[in-house]
Protein backbone atom coordinates (compact mmCIF):
# COMPACT_ATOMS: atom_id res chain seq x y z
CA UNK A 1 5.07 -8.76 -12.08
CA UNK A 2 6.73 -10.74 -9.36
CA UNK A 3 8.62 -8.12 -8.15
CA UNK A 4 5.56 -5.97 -8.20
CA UNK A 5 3.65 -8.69 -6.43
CA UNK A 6 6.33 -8.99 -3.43
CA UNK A 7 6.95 -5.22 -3.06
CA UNK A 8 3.41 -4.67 -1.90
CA UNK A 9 3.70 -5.95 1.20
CA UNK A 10 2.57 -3.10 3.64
CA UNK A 11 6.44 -3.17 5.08
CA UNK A 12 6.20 0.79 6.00
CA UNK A 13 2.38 2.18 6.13
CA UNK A 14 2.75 -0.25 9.50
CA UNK A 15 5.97 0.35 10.17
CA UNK A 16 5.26 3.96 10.40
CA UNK A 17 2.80 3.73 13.59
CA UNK A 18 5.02 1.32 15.12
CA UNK A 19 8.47 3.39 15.77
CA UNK A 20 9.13 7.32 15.94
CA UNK A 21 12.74 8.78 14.92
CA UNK A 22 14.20 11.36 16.88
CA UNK A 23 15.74 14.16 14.49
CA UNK A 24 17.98 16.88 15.73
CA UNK A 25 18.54 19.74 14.12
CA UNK A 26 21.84 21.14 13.18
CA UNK A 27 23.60 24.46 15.32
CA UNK A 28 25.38 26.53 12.57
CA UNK A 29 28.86 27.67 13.02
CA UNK A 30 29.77 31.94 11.88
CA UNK A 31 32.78 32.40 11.10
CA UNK A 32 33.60 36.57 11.09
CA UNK A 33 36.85 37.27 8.51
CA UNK A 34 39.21 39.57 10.47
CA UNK A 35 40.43 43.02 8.89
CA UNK A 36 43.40 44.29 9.22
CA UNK A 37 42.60 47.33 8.09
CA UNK A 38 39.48 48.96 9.66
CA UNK A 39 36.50 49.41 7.28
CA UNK A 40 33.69 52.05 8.26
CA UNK A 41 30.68 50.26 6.34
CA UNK A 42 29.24 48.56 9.12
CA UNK A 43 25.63 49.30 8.16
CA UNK A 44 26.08 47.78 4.62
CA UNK A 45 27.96 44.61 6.03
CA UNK A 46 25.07 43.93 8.30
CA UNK A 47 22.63 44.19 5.69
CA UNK A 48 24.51 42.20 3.30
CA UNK A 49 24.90 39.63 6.22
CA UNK A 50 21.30 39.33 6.95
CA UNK A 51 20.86 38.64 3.02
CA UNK A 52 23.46 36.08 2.93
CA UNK A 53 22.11 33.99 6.13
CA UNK A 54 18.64 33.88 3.83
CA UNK A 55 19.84 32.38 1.02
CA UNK A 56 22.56 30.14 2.68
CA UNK A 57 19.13 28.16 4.29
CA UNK A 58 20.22 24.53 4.30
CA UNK A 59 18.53 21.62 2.88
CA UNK A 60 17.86 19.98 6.00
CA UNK A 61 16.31 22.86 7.49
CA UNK A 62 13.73 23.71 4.38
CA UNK A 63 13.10 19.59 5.28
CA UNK A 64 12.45 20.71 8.49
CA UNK A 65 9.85 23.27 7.92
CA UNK A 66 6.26 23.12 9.44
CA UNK A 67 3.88 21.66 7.66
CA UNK A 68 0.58 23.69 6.49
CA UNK A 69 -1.62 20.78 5.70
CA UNK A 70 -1.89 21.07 1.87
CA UNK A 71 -0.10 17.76 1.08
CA UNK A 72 -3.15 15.85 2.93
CA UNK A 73 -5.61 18.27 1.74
CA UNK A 74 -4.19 17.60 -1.75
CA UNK A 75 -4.40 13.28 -1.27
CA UNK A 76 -7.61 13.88 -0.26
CA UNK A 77 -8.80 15.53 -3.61
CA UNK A 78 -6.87 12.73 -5.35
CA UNK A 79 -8.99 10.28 -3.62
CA UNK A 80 -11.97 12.00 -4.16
CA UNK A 81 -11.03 12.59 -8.01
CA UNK A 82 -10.26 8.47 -8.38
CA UNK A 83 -13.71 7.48 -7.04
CA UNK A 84 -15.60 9.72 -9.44
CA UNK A 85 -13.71 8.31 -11.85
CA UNK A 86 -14.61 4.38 -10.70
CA UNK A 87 -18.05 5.26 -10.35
CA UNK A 88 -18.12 6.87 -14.30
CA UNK A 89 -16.28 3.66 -15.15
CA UNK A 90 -18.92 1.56 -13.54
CA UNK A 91 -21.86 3.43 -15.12
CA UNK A 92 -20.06 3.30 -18.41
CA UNK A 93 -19.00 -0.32 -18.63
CA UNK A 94 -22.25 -1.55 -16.72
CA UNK A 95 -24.72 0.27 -18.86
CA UNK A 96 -23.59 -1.08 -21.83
CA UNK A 97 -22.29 1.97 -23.35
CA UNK A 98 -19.13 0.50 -24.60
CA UNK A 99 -18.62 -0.94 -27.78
CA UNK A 100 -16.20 -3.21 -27.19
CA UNK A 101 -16.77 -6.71 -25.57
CA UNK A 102 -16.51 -6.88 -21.49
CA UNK A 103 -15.11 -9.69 -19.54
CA UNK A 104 -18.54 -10.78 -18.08
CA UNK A 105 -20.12 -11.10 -21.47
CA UNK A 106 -17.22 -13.23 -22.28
CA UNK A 107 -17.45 -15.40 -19.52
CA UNK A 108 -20.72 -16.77 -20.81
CA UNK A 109 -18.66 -18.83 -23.23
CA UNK A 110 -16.26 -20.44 -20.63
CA UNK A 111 -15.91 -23.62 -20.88
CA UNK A 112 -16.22 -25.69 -17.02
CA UNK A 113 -12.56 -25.80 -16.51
CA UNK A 114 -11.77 -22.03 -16.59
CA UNK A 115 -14.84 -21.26 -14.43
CA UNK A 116 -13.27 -23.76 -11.95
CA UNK A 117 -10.14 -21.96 -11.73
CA UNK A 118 -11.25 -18.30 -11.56
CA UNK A 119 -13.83 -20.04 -8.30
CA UNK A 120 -10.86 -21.68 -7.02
CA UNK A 121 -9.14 -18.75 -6.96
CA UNK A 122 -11.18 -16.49 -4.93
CA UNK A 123 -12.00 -19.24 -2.97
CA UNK A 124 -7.98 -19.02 -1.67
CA UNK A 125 -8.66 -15.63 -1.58
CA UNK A 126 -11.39 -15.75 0.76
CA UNK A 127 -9.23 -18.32 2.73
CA UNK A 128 -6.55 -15.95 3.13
CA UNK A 129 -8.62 -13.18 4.23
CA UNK A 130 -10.26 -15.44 7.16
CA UNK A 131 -6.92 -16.56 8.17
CA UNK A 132 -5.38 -12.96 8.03
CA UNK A 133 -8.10 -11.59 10.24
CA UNK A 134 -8.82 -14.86 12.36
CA UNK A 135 -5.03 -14.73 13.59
CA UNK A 136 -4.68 -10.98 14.25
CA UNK A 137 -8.35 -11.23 16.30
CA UNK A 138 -6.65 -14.21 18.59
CA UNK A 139 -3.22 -12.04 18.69
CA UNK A 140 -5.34 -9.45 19.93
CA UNK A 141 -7.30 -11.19 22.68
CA UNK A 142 -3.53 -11.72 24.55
CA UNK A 143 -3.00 -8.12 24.95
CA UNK A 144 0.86 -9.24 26.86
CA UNK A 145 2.10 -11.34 24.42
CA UNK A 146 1.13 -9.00 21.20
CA UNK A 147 3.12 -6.00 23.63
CA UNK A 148 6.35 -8.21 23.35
CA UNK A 149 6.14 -9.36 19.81
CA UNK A 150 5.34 -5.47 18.69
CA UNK A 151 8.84 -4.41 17.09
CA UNK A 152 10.20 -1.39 19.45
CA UNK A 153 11.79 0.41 16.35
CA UNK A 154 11.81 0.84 12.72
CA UNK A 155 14.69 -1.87 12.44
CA UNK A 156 12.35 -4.29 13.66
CA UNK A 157 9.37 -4.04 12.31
CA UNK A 158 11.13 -3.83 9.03
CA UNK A 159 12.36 -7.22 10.00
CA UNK A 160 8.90 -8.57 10.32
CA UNK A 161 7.80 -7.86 7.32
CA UNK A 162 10.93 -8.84 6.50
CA UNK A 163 9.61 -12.30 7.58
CA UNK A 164 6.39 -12.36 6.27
CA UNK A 165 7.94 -11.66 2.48
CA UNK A 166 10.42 -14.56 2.76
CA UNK A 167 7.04 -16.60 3.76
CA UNK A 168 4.96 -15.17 0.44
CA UNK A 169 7.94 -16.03 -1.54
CA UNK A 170 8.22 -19.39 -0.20
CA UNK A 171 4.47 -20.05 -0.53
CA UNK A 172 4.50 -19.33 -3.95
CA UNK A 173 6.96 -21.70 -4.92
CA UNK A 174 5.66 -24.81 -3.49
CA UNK A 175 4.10 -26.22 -6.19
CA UNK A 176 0.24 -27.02 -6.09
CA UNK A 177 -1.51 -30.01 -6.00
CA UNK A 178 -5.95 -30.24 -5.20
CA UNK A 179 -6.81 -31.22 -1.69
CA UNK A 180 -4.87 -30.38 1.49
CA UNK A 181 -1.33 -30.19 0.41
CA UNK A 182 1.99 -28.40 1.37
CA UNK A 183 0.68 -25.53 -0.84
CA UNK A 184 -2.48 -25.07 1.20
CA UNK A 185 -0.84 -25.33 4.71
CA UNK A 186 2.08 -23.00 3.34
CA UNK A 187 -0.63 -20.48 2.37
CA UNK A 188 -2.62 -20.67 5.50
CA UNK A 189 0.60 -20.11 7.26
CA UNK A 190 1.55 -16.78 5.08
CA UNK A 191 -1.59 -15.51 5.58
CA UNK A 192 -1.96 -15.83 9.62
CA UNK A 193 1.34 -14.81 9.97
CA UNK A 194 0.59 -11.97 8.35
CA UNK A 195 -2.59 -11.02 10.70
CA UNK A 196 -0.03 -11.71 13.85
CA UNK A 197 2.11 -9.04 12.35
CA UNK A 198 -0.73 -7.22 11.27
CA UNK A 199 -2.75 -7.67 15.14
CA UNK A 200 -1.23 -4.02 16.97
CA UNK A 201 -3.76 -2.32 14.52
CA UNK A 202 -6.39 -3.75 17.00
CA UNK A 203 -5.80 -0.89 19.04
CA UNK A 204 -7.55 1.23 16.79
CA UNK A 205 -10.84 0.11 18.09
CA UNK A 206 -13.48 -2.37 17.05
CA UNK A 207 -15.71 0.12 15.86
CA UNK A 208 -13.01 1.77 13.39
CA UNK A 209 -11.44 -1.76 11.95
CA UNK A 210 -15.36 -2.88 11.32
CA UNK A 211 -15.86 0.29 9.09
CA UNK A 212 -12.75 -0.10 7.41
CA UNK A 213 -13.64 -3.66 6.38
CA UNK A 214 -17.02 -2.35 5.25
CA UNK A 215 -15.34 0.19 3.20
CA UNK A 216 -12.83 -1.85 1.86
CA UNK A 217 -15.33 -4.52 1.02
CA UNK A 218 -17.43 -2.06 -0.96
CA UNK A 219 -14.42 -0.52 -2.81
CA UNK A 220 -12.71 -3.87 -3.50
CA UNK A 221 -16.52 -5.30 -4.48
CA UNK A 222 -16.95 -2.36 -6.93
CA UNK A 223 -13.50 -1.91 -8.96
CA UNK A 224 -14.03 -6.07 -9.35
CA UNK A 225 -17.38 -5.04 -10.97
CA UNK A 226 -15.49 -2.35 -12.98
CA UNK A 227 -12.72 -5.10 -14.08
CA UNK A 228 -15.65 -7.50 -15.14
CA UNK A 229 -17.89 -4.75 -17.11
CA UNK A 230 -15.11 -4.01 -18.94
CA UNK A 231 -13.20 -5.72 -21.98
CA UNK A 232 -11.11 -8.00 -20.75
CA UNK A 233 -7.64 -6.76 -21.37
CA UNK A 234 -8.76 -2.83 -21.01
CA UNK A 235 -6.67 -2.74 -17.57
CA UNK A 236 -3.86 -4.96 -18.46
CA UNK A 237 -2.14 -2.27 -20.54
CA UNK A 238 -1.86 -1.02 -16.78
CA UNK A 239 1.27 -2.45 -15.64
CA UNK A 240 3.85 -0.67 -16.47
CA UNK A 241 2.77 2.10 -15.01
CA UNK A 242 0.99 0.62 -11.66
CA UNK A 243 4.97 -0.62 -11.41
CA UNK A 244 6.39 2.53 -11.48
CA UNK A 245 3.91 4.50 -9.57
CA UNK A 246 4.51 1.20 -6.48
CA UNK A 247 8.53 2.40 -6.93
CA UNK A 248 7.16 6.28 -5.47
CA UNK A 249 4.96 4.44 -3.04
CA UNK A 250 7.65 2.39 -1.51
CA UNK A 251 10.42 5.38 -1.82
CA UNK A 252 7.81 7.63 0.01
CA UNK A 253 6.79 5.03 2.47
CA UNK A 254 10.50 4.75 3.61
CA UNK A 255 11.87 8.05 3.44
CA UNK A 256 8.42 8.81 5.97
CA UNK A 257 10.05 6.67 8.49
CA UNK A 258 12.79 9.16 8.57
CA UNK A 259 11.32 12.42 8.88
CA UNK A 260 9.19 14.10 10.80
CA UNK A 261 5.55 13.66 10.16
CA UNK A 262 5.00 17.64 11.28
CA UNK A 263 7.78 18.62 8.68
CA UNK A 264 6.35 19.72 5.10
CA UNK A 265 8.33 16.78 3.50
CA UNK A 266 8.11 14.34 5.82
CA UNK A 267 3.66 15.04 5.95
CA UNK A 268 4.30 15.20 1.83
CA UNK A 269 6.15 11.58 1.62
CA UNK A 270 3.33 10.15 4.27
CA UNK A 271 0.58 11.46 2.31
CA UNK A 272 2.05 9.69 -1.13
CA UNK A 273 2.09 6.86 0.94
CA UNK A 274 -1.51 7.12 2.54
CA UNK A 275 -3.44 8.88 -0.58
CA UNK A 276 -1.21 7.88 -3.50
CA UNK A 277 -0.78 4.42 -2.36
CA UNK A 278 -4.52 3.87 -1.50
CA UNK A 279 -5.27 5.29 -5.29
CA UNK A 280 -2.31 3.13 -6.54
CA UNK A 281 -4.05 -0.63 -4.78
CA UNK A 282 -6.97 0.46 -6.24
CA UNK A 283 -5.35 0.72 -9.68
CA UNK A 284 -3.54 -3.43 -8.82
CA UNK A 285 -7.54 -4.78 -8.12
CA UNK A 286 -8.37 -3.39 -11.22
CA UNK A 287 -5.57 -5.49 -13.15
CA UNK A 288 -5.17 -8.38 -11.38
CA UNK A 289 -8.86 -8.94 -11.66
CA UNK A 290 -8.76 -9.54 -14.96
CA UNK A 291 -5.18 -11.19 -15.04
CA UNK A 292 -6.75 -13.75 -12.54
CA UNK A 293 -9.33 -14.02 -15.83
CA UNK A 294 -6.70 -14.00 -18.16
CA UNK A 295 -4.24 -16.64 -17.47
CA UNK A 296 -7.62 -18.60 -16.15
CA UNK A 297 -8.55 -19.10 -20.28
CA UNK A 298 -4.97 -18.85 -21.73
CA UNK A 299 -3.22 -21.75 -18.93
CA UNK A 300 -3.28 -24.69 -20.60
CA UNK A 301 -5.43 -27.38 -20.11
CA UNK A 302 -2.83 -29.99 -20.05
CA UNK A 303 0.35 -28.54 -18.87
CA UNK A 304 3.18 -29.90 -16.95
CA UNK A 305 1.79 -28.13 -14.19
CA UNK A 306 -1.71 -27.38 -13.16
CA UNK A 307 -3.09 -23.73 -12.94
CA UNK A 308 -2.37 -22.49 -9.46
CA UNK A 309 -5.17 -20.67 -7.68
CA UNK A 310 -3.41 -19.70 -5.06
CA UNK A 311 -0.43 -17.63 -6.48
CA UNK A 312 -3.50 -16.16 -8.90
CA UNK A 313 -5.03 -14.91 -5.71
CA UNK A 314 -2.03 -13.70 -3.85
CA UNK A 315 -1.97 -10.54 -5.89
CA UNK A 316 -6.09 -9.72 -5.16
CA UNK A 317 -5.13 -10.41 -1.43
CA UNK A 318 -2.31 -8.27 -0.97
CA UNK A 319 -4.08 -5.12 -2.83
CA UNK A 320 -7.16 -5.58 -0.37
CA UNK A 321 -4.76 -5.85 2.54
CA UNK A 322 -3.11 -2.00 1.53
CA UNK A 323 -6.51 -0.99 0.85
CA UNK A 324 -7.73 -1.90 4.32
CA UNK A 325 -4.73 -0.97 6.35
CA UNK A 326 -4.61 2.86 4.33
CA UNK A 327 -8.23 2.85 4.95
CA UNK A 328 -8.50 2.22 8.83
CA UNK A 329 -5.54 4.35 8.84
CA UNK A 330 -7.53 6.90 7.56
CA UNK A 331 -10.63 6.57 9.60
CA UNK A 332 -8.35 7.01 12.99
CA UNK A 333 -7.16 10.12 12.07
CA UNK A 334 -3.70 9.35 10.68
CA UNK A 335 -4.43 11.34 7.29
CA UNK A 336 -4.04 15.14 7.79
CA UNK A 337 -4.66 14.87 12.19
CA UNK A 338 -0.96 13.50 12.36
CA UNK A 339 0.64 16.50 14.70
């Protein structure tokens, strides 16, 4: 899953409020045959005209069509459908009800060393969190120098995230060592240079980013209780298809950037990438929580390497970064108010 783990890097649900395309629509060309010999059907060749401009309608201009709102309307149901299912699944695994053995039970017969690296790992991820919103609050406080880092098109703020991927990649191949070492300061690094590129959604407000992190806290808090109720590798049969479903995210998320948001394909793509992907992150929590648990009892003890809590808690940290940016997006009317 490193591919998985790179590609969810929130490269276009930013990208999207930071450049607008320009699209021009096409002028079409008639061509009339001419008849030599004169033809006194001039009623029936209209008609037959007026039928053949109707079904000649290009591609790009059934693209181009107006949007009614059902895509959004649509992700919105899917949302709503995905949280009734989480809280079933919370009821179900939490009460008991299942017969199988869940990953908290389980836990009561960890041994000291695989505690320690499941608490060292969201300990990182905690770290990262701080840093990722520490850096974007300071970006924001200099108001001029955020206005000339913010990318003026598409090409580059694709560039900056560009960036911040070669840094995650980097990060995660310095190899770890306890204490303040090249891994730590590489993964402070990653993560504040991710809240600088991350800072322009401080013009949102206060008052919409601090209800997004409340949100996201409570839905990120709740599919980790889900993860833990349950047996321990229910959600790791998951990743095939959480790969395949972040391939239609990412396709979506790009082909938004180059349509009109007021089109019906270009609102469909955006709301696969708003909706879908905030259903899809959801999905990642669920299995990296208890891959985090998973390679925390399997690692061995005495390997060439020790377990690495930090590249155990970059995959946590990047699905609660989607699930706050799709979030807040959502909250400041970019899902279905988009005109």
């Amino acid at each position: 899953m490193f591919a998985a783990k790179i590609c969810r890097y929130p490269v276009v649900m930013w990208a999207n409020n930071a450049s607008q395309i320009l699209h021009r629509s096409g002028t079409s060309c008639i061509r009339s045959k001419v008849n030599l010999v004169p033809v006194q059907h001039y009623a029936s060749q209209t008609r037959l005209g007026a039928r053949r401009a109707v079904k000649t309608k290009s591609l790009k201009e059934l693209a181009q069509e107006p949007t009614s709102g059902s895509a959004f309307v649509i992700g919105r149901g899917v949302v709503a459908g995905a949280a009734v299912v989480g809280i079933g699944a919370l009821c179900y695994y939490g009460l008991g009800l299942s017969k199988e053995v869940g990953a908290i039970e389980r836990a009561a017969f960890w041994p000291e060393y695989v505690r320690e690296r499941v608490r060292s790992t969201y300990t990182y991820f905690g770290i990262g969190i701080t840093s990722t919103a520490a850096s974007a609050f300071a970006m924001s406080r200099n108001p001029a120098l955020m206005a000339r880092l913010m990318p003026k098109s598409w090409v580059g703020a694709l560039g900056m995230m560009g960036l911040v991927m070669c840094s995650g990649i980097a990060t995660m191949m310095v190899p770890y060592s306890e204490g303040l070492g090249m891994k730590q300061v590489a993964w402070l690094g990653h993560s504040g240079l991710l809240g600088l590129v991350l800072a322009p959604m401080t013009l949102m407000g206060g008052q919409i980013l601090i209800r997004a992190a409340w949100y996201t806290a409570g839905v990120v808090g709740g599919l980790s209780c889900v993860a833990a109720c349950a047996p321990s590798d229910k959600f790791l049969y998951m990743g095939g298809m959480l790969g395949m479903g972040l391939g239609v995210v990412v396709v979506s998320s790009i082909g938004s950037m180059f349509l009109a948001p007021t089109s019906a394909l270009g609102s469909g793509l955006y709301a696969i990438s708003l909706y879908g992907g905030l259903v899809l992150f959801s999905g990642f929590l669920l299995y990296d929580t208890q891959l985090i648990m998973k390679k925390a009892e399997m690692y061995p003890r005495y390997g060439p390497a020790p377990f690495d809590p930090i590249n155990s808690a970059m995959g946590i940290y990047m699905d609660t970064i989607n699930i706050f940016i799709r979030i807040a997006t959502i909250l400041s009317g970019g899902g279905g108010k988009r005109k």
